[in-house]
C-alpha atoms as a PDB file:
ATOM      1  CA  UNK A   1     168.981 176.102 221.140  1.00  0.00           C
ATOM      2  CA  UNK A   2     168.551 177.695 224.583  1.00  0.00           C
ATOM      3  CA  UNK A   3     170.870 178.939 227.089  1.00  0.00           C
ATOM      4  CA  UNK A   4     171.455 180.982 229.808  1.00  0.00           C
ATOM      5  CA  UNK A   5     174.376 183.264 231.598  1.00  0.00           C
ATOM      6  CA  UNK A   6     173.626 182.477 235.333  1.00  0.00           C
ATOM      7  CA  UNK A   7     176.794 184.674 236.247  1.00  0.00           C
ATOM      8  CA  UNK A   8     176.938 183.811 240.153  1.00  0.00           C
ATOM      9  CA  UNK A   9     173.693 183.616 241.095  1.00  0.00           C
ATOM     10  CA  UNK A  10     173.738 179.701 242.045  1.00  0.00           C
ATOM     11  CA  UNK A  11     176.799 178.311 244.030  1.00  0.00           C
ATOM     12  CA  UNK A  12     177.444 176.165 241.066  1.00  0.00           C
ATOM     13  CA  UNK A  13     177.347 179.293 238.268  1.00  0.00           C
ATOM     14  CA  UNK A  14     180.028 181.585 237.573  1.00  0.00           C
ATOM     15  CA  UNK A  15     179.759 184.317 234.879  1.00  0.00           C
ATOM     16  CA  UNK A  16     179.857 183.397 231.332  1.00  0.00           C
ATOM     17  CA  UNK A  17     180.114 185.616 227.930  1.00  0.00           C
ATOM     18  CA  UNK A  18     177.788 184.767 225.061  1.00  0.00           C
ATOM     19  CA  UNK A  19     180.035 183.008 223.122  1.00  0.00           C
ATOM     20  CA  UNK A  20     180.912 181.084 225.779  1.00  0.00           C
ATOM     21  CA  UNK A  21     177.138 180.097 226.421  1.00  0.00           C
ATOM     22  CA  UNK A  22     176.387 179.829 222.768  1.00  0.00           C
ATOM     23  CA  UNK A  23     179.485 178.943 220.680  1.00  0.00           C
ATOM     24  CA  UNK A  24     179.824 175.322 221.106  1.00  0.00           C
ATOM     25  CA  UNK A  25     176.314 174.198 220.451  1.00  0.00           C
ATOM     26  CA  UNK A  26     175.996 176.442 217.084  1.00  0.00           C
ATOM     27  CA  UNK A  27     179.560 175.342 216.150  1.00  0.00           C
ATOM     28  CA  UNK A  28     178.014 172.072 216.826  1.00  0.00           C
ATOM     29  CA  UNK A  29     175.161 173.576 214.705  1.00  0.00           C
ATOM     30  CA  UNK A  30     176.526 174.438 211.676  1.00  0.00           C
ATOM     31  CA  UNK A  31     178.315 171.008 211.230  1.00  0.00           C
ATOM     32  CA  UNK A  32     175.183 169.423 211.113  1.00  0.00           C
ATOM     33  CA  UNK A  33     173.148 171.366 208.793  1.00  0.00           C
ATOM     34  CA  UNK A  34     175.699 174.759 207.920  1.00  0.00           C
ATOM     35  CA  UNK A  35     172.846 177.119 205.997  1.00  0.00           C
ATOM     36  CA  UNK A  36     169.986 176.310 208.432  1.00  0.00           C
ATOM     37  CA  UNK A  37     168.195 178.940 210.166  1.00  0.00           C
ATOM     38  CA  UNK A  38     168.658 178.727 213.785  1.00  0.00           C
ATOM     39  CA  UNK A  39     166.243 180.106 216.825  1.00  0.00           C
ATOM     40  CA  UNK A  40     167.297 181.080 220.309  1.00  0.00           C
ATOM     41  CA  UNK A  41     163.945 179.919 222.354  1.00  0.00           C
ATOM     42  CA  UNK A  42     165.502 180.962 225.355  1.00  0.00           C
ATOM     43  CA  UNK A  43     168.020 183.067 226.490  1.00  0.00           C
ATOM     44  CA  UNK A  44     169.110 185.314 229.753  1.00  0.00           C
ATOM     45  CA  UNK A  45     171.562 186.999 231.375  1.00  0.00           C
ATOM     46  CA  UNK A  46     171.637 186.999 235.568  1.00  0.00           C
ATOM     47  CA  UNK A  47     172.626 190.448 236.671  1.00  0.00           C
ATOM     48  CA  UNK A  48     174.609 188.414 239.981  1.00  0.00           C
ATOM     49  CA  UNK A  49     178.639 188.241 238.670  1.00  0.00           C
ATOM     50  CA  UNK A  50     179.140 190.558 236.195  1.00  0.00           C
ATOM     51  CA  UNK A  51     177.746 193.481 233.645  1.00  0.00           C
ATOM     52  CA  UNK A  52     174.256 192.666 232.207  1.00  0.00           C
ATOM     53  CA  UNK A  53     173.977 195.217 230.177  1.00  0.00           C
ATOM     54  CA  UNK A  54     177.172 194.789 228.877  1.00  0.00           C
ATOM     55  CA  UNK A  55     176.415 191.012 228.032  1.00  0.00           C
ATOM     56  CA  UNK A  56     173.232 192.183 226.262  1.00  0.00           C
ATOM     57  CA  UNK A  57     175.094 194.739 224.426  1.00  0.00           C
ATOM     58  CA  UNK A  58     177.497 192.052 223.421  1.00  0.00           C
ATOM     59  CA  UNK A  59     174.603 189.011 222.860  1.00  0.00           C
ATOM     60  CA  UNK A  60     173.091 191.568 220.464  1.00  0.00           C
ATOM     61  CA  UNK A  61     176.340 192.716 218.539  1.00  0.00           C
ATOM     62  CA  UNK A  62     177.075 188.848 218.011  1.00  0.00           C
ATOM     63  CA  UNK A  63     173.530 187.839 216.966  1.00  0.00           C
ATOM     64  CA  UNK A  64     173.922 190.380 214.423  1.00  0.00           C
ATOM     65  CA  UNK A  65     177.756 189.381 213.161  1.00  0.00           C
ATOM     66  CA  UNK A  66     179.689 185.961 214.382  1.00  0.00           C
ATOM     67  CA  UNK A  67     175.969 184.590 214.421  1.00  0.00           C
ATOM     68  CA  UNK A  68     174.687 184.498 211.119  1.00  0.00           C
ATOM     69  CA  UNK A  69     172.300 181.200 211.180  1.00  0.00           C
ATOM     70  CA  UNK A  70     170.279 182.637 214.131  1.00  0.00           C
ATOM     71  CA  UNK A  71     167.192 184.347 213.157  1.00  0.00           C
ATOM     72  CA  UNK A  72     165.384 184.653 216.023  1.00  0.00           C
ATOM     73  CA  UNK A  73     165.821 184.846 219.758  1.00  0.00           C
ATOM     74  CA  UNK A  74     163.897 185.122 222.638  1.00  0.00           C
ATOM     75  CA  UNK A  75     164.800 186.456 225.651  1.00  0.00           C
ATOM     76  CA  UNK A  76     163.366 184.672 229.017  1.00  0.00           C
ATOM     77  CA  UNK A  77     161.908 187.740 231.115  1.00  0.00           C
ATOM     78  CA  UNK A  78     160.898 186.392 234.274  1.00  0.00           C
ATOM     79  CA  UNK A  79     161.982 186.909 238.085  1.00  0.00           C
ATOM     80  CA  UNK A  80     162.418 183.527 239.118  1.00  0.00           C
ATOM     81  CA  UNK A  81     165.609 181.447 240.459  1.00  0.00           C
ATOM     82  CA  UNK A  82     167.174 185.225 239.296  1.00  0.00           C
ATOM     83  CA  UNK A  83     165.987 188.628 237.654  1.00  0.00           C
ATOM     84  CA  UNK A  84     166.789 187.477 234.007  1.00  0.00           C
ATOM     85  CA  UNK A  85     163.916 190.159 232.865  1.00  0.00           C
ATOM     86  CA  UNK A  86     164.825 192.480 230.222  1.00  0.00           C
ATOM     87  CA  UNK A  87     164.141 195.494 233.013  1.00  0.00           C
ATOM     88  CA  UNK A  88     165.818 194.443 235.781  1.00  0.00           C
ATOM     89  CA  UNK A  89     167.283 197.659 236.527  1.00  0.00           C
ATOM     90  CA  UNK A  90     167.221 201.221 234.161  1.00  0.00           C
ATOM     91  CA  UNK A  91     170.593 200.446 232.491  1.00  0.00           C
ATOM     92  CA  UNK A  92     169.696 196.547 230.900  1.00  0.00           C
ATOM     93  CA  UNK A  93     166.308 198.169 229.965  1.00  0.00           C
ATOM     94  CA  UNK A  94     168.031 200.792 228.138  1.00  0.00           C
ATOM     95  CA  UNK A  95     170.697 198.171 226.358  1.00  0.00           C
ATOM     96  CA  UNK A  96     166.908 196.584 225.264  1.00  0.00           C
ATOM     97  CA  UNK A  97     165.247 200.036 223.518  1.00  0.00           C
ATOM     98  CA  UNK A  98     168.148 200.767 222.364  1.00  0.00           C
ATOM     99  CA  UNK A  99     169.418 198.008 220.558  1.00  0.00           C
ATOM    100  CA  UNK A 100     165.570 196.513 219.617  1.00  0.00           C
ATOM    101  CA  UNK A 101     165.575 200.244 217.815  1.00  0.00           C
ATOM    102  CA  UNK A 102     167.695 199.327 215.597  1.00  0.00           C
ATOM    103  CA  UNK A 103     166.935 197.756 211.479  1.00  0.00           C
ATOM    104  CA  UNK A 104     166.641 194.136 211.367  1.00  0.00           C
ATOM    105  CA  UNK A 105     164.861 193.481 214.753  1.00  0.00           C
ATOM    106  CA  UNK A 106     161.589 193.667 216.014  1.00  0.00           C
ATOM    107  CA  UNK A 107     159.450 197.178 214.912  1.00  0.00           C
ATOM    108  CA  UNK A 108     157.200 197.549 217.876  1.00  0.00           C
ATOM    109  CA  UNK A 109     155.293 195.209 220.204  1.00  0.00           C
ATOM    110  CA  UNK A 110     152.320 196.034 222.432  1.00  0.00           C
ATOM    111  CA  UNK A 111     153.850 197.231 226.392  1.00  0.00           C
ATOM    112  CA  UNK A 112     157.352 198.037 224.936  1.00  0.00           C
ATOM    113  CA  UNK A 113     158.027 201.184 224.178  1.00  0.00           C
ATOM    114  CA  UNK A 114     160.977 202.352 222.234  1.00  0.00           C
END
């Protein structure tokens, strides 16, 4: 599954929590198949609207508990129709090394340091 918090960054968007990007579809999910490992193959959070690094906090504290099925996420870090990368200002960036630090996600990757 994919999906994105565009906050208010298109005159159609407004800003949306996690669960209200993700809930429905792995609801939707875990009816079909309930133990199933599940991959995020896109996600992102505009900046425009709201708190990014609040919403990352939050995506990763919900990954981790009201999210069991997904495994693995990955987070779409590019500049296009809005900054959706992962150091789009000091404070996201920060949310990122600090929660990546932690046991159970990834250990180290070449160009991030923690």
């Amino acid at each position: 599954m994919d999906g994105y918090n565009w906050g208010t960054s298109q005159s159609w968007s407004s800003w949306q929590t996690f669960d209200q990007v993700y809930a429905p579809t792995y609801a939707r999910l875990q009816q079909i198949s309930p133990n199933k490992p599940i991959i995020i193959g896109e996600f992102a959070s505009s900046d425009k609207g709201g708190d990014k690094a609040a919403w990352v906090t939050d995506a990763f504290q919900k990954i981790g508990s009201a999210y069991p099925q997904i495994r693995a996420a990955v987070w779409f870090n590019t500049n296009k129709e809005t900054d959706w990368r992962m150091n789009s200002s000091p404070a996201v960036f920060d949310v990122f090394k600090k929660e990546l630090a932690q046991p159970g996600w990834v250990e180290s990757w070449p160009g991030f340091e923690k």
